[in-house]
Protein backbone atom coordinates (compact mmCIF):
# COMPACT_ATOMS: atom_id res chain seq x y z
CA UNK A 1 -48.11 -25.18 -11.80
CA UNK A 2 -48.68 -27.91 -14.28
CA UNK A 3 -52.31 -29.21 -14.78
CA UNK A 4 -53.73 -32.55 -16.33
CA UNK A 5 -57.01 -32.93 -18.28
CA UNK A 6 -58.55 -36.03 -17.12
CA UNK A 7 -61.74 -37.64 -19.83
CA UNK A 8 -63.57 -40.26 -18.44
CA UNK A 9 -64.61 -41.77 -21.71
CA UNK A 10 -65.07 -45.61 -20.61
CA UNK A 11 -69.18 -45.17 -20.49
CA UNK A 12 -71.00 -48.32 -22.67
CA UNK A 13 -73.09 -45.69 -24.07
CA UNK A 14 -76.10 -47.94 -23.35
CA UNK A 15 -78.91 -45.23 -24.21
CA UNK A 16 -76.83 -43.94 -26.63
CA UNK A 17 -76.44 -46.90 -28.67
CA UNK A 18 -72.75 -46.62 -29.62
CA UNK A 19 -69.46 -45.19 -29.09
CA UNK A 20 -70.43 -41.86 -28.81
CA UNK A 21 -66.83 -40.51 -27.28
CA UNK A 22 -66.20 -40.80 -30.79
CA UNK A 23 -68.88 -39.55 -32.71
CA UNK A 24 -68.64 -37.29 -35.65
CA UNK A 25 -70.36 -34.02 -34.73
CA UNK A 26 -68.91 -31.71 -37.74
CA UNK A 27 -68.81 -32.27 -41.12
CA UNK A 28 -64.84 -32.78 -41.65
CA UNK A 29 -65.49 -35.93 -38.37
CA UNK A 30 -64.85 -34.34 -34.97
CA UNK A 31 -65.90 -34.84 -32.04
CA UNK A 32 -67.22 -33.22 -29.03
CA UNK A 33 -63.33 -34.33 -27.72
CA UNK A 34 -62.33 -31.99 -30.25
CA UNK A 35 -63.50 -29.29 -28.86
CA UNK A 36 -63.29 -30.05 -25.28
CA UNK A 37 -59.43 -30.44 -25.62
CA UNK A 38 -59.18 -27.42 -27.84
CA UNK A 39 -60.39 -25.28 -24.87
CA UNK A 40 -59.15 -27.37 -22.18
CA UNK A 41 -54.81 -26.54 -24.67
CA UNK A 42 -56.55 -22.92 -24.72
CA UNK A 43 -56.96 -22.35 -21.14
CA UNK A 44 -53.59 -24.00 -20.20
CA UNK A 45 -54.14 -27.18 -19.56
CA UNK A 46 -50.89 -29.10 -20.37
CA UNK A 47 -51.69 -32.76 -21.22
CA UNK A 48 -54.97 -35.30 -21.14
CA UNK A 49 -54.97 -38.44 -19.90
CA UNK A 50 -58.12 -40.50 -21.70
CA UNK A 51 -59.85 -43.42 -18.88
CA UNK A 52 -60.88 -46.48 -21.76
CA UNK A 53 -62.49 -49.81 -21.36
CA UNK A 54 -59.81 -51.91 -22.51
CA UNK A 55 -62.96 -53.22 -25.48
CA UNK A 56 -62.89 -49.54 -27.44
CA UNK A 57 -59.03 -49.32 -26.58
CA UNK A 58 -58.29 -49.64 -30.03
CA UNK A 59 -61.10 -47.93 -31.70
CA UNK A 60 -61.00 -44.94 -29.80
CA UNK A 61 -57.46 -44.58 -30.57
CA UNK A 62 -58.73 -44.90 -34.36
CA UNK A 63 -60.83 -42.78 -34.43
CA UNK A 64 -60.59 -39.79 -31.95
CA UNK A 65 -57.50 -40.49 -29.77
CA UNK A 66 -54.63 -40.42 -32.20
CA UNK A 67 -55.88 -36.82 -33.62
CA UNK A 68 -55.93 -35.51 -30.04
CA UNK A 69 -52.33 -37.21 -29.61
CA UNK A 70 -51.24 -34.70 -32.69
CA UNK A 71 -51.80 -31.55 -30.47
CA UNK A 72 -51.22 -32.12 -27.04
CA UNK A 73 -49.43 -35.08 -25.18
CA UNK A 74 -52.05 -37.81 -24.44
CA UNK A 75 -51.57 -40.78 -21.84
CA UNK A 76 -54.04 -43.76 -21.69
CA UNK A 77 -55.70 -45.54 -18.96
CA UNK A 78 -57.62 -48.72 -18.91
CA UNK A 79 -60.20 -49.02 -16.47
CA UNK A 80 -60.02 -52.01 -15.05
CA UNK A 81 -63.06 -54.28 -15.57
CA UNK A 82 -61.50 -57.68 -14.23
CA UNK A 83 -62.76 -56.78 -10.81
CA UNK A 84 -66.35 -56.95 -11.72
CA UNK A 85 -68.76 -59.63 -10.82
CA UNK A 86 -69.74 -62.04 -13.14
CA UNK A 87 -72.47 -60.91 -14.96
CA UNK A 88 -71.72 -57.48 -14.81
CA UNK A 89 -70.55 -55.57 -17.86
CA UNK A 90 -71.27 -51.72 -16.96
CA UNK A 91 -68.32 -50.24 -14.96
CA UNK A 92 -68.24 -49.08 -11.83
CA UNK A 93 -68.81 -45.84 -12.11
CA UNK A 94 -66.78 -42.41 -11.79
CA UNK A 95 -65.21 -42.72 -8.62
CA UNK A 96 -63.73 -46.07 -9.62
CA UNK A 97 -62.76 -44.87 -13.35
CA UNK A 98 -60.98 -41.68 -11.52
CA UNK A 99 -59.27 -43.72 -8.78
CA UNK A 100 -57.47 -46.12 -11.54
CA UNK A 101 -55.55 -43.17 -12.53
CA UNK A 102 -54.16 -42.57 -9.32
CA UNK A 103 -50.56 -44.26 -10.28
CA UNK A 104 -50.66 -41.41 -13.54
CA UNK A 105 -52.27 -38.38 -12.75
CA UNK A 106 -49.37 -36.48 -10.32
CA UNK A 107 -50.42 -32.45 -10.91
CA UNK A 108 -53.86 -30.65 -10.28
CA UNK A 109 -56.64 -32.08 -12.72
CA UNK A 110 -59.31 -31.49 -14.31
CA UNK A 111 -61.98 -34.09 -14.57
CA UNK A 112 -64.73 -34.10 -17.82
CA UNK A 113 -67.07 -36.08 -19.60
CA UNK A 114 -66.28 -37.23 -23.09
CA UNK A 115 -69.62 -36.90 -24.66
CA UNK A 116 -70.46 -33.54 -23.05
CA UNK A 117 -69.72 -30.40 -24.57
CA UNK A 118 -68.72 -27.50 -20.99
CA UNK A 119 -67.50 -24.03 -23.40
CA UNK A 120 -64.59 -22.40 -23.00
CA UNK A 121 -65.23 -20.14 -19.74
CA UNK A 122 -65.58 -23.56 -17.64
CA UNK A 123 -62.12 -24.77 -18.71
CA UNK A 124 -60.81 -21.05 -18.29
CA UNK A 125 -61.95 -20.64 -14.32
CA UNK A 126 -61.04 -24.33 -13.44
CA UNK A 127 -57.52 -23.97 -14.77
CA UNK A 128 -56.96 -20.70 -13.15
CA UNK A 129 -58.15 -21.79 -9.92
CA UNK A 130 -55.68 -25.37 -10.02
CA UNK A 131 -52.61 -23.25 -11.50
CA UNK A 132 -52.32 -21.98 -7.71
CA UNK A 133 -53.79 -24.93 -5.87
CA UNK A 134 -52.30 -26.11 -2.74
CA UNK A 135 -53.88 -29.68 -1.44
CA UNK A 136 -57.31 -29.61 -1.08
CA UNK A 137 -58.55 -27.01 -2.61
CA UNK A 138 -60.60 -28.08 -4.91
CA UNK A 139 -63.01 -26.81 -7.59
CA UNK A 140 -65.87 -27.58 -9.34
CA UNK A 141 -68.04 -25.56 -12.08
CA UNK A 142 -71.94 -25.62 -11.30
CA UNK A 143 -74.53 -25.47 -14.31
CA UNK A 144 -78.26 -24.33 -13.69
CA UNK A 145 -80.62 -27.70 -14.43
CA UNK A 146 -82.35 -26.35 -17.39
CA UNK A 147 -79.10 -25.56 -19.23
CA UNK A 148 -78.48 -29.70 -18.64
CA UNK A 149 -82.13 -31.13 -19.89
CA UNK A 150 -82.51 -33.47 -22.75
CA UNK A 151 -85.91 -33.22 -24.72
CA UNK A 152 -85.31 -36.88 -25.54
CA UNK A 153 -85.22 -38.35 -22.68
CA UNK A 154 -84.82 -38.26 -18.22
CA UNK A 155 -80.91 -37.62 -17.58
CA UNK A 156 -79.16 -38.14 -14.02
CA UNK A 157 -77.72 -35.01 -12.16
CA UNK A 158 -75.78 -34.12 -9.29
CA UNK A 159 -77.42 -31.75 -7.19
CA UNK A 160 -75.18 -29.22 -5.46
CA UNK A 161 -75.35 -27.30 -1.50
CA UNK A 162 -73.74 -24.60 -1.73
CA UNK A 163 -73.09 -22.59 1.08
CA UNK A 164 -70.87 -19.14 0.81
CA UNK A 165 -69.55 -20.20 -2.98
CA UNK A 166 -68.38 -23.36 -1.57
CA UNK A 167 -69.85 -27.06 -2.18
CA UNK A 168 -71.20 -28.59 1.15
CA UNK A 169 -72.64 -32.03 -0.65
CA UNK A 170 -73.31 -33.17 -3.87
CA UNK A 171 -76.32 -35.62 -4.33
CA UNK A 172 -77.79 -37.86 -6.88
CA UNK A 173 -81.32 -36.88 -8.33
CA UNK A 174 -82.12 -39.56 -11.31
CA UNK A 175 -84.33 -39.82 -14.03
CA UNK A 176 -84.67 -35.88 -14.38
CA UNK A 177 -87.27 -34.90 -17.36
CA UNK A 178 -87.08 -31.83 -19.73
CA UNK A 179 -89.53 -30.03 -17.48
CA UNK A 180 -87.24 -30.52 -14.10
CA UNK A 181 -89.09 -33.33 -12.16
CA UNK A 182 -87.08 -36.64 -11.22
CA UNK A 183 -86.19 -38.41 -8.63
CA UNK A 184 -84.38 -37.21 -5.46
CA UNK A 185 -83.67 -39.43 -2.02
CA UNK A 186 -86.58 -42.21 -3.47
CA UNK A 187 -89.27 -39.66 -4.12
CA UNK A 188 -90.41 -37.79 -6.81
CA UNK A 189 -89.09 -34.40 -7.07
CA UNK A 190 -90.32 -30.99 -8.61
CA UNK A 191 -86.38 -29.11 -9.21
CA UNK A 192 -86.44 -25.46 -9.78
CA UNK A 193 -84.99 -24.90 -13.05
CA UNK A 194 -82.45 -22.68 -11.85
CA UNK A 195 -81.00 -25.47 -9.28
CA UNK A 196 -77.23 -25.62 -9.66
CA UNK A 197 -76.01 -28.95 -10.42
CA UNK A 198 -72.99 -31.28 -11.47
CA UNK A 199 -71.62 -31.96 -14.56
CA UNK A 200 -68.71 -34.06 -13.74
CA UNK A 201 -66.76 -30.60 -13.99
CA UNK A 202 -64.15 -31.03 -11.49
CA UNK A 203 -61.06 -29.14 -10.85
CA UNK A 204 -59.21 -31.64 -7.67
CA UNK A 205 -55.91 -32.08 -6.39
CA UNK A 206 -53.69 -35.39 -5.68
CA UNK A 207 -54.72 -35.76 -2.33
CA UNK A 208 -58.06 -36.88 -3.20
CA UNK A 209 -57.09 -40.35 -4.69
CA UNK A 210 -56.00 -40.98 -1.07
CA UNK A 211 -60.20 -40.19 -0.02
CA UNK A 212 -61.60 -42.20 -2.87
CA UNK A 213 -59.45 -45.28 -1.64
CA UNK A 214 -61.00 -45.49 1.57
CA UNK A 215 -64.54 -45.30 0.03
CA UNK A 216 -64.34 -47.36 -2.64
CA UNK A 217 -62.71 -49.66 -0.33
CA UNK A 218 -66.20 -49.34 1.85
CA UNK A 219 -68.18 -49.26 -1.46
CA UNK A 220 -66.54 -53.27 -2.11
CA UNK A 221 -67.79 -53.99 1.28
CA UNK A 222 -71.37 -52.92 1.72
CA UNK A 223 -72.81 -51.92 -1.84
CA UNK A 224 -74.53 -54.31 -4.11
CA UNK A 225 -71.66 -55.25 -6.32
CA UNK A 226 -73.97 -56.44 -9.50
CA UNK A 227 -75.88 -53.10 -10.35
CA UNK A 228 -74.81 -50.21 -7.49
CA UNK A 229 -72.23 -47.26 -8.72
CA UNK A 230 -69.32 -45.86 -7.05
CA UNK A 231 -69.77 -42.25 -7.60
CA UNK A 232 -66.74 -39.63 -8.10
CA UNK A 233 -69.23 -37.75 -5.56
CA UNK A 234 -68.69 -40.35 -2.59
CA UNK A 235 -64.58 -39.79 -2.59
CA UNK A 236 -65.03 -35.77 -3.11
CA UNK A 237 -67.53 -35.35 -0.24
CA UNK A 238 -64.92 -37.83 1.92
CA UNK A 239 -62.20 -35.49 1.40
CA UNK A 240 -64.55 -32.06 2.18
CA UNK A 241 -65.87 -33.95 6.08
CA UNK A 242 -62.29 -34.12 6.30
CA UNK A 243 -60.72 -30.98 5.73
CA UNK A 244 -60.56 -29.85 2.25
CA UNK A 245 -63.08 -27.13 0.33
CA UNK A 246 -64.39 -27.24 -2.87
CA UNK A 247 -65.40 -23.70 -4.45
CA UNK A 248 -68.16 -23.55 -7.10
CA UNK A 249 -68.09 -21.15 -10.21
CA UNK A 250 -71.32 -20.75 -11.86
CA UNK A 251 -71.14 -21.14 -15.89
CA UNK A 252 -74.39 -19.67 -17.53
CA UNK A 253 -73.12 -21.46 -20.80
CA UNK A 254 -74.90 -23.83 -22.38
CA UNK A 255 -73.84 -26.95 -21.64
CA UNK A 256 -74.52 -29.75 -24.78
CA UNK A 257 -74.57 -33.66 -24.23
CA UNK A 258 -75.19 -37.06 -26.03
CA UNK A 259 -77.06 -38.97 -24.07
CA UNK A 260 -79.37 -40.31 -26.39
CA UNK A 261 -79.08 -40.27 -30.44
CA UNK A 262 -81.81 -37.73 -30.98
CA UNK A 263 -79.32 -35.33 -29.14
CA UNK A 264 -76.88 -35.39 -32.15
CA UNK A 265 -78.71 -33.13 -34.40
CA UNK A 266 -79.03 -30.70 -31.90
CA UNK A 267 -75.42 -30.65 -30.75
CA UNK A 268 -74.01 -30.70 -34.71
CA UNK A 269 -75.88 -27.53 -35.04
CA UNK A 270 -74.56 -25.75 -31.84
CA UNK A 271 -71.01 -26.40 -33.29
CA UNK A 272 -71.62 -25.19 -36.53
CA UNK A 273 -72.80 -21.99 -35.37
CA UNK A 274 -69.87 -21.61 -32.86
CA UNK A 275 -67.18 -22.03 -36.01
CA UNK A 276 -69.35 -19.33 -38.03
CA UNK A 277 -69.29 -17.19 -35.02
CA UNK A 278 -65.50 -17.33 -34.56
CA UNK A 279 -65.52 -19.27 -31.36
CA UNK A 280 -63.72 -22.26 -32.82
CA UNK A 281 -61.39 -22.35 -35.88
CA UNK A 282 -63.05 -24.57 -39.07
CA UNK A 283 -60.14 -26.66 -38.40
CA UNK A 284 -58.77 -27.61 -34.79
């Protein structure tokens, strides 16, 4: 069966200060994309479909998106920003930048991050598990907390129940420090290290465009439309009350992100020592 890589790559990169879908990690410019879609081809993923702010259209396209386009057919989505409130510029959120695709995306996909870096098993277990999908029957690949921490700053992280290899609920913790204490249903949380949690790894069928309507239709109704998010989350745990079961593999990779610019360094190295290992060709 055919499967689609889906990038949500529309973030404003706030904390980041910058475009950082597009930022130069390796010497010769590419970026964590680079890699991400090199394993994603590897593992059998067919095609990508990028989710842009209409804004970085262009120079995304300039500076990332047109190399990708060279190796693997690439479709382009604009996330649409005209429903916003005025005064709002952020998104959103996930569940509203993976429900505009819904009129593009027709096979099993695969849902990732631009700026985070997953290694090759994740891309490897989700494929397998979509190439023989039925409706669903979805996936999702779980990451222990401490292999997700940022020494620069707290991060956000979806915390996972998981009963008998299968997700039960996935909810938001925020402002999560290097040492494992955030926030988690408005109090202040010690998290064992060894918590599984979300990375915005997601291996979903078709069918689940149909749960994220009705959600985000509720999220237009009752949220506060000037600073709440509609999280990818909300539609997925809609579509598990009603039927469909979501199995967790566990990736013991280290998973690499940009959420602030003192990550960089740390992430250019990582690369570097995966092409002298062998992991990645000098040139994808």
């Amino acid at each position: 069966m055919k499967t689609t890589l889906v990038i949500m790559a529309a973030g404003m990169g706030s904390r980041f200060g910058g475009l950082k879908q597009a930022t130069a990690i390796t010497e010769d410019g590419r970026g964590i994309l680079d890699f991400s879609c090199y394993d994603a081809q590897k593992a059998g993923f067919e095609d990508v479909v990028f989710i842009l702010r209409k804004d970085i259209e262009e120079e995304f396209k300039e500076r990332i998106g047109n190399r990708i386009a060279s190796t693997m057919p690439v479709t382009y989505v604009i996330q649409d920003t005209s429903v916003l409130p005025e005064g709002r510029k952020k998104p959103f959120g996930t569940g509203h930048a993976i429900l505009s695709c819904k009129d593009v995306v027709k096979n099993p996909f695969c849902i990732i991050n631009a700026d985070d870096y997953y290694g090759s098993h994740a891309f490897k277990e989700i494929h397998d598990h979509l190439a023989s999908a039925h409706n669903g029957e979805y996936c999702m690949v779980a990451y222990p907390l401490d292999k997700t921490l940022s020494s620069n700053g707290t991060v956000n992280r979806g915390i996972c129940d998981i009963k008998d290899g299968y997700l039960v609920d996935t909810i938001e913790a925020f402002d999560i420090d290097a040492k494992g204490k955030g926030i988690f249903k408005g109090k202040e949380t010690q998290f064992a290290l060894d918590t599984p949690v979300s990375m915005n790894l997601w291996g979903l069928t078709p069918d689940v465009f149909s749960y994220l309507q009705v959600k985000y239709e509720e999220f237009l109704k009752k949220a506060n439309l000037m600073k709440d998010e509609f999280f990818l989350q909300e539609g997925i745990n809609e579509g598990i009350r009603q039927g469909a079961t979501l199995k967790v593999y566990h990736n013991q990779d280290r998973w690499y992100g940009m959420t602030y610019k003192e990550d960089l360094p740390e992430v250019k190295k990582a690369m570097e020592t995966f092409i002298k290992e062998g992991l990645y060709p000098k040139h994808i």
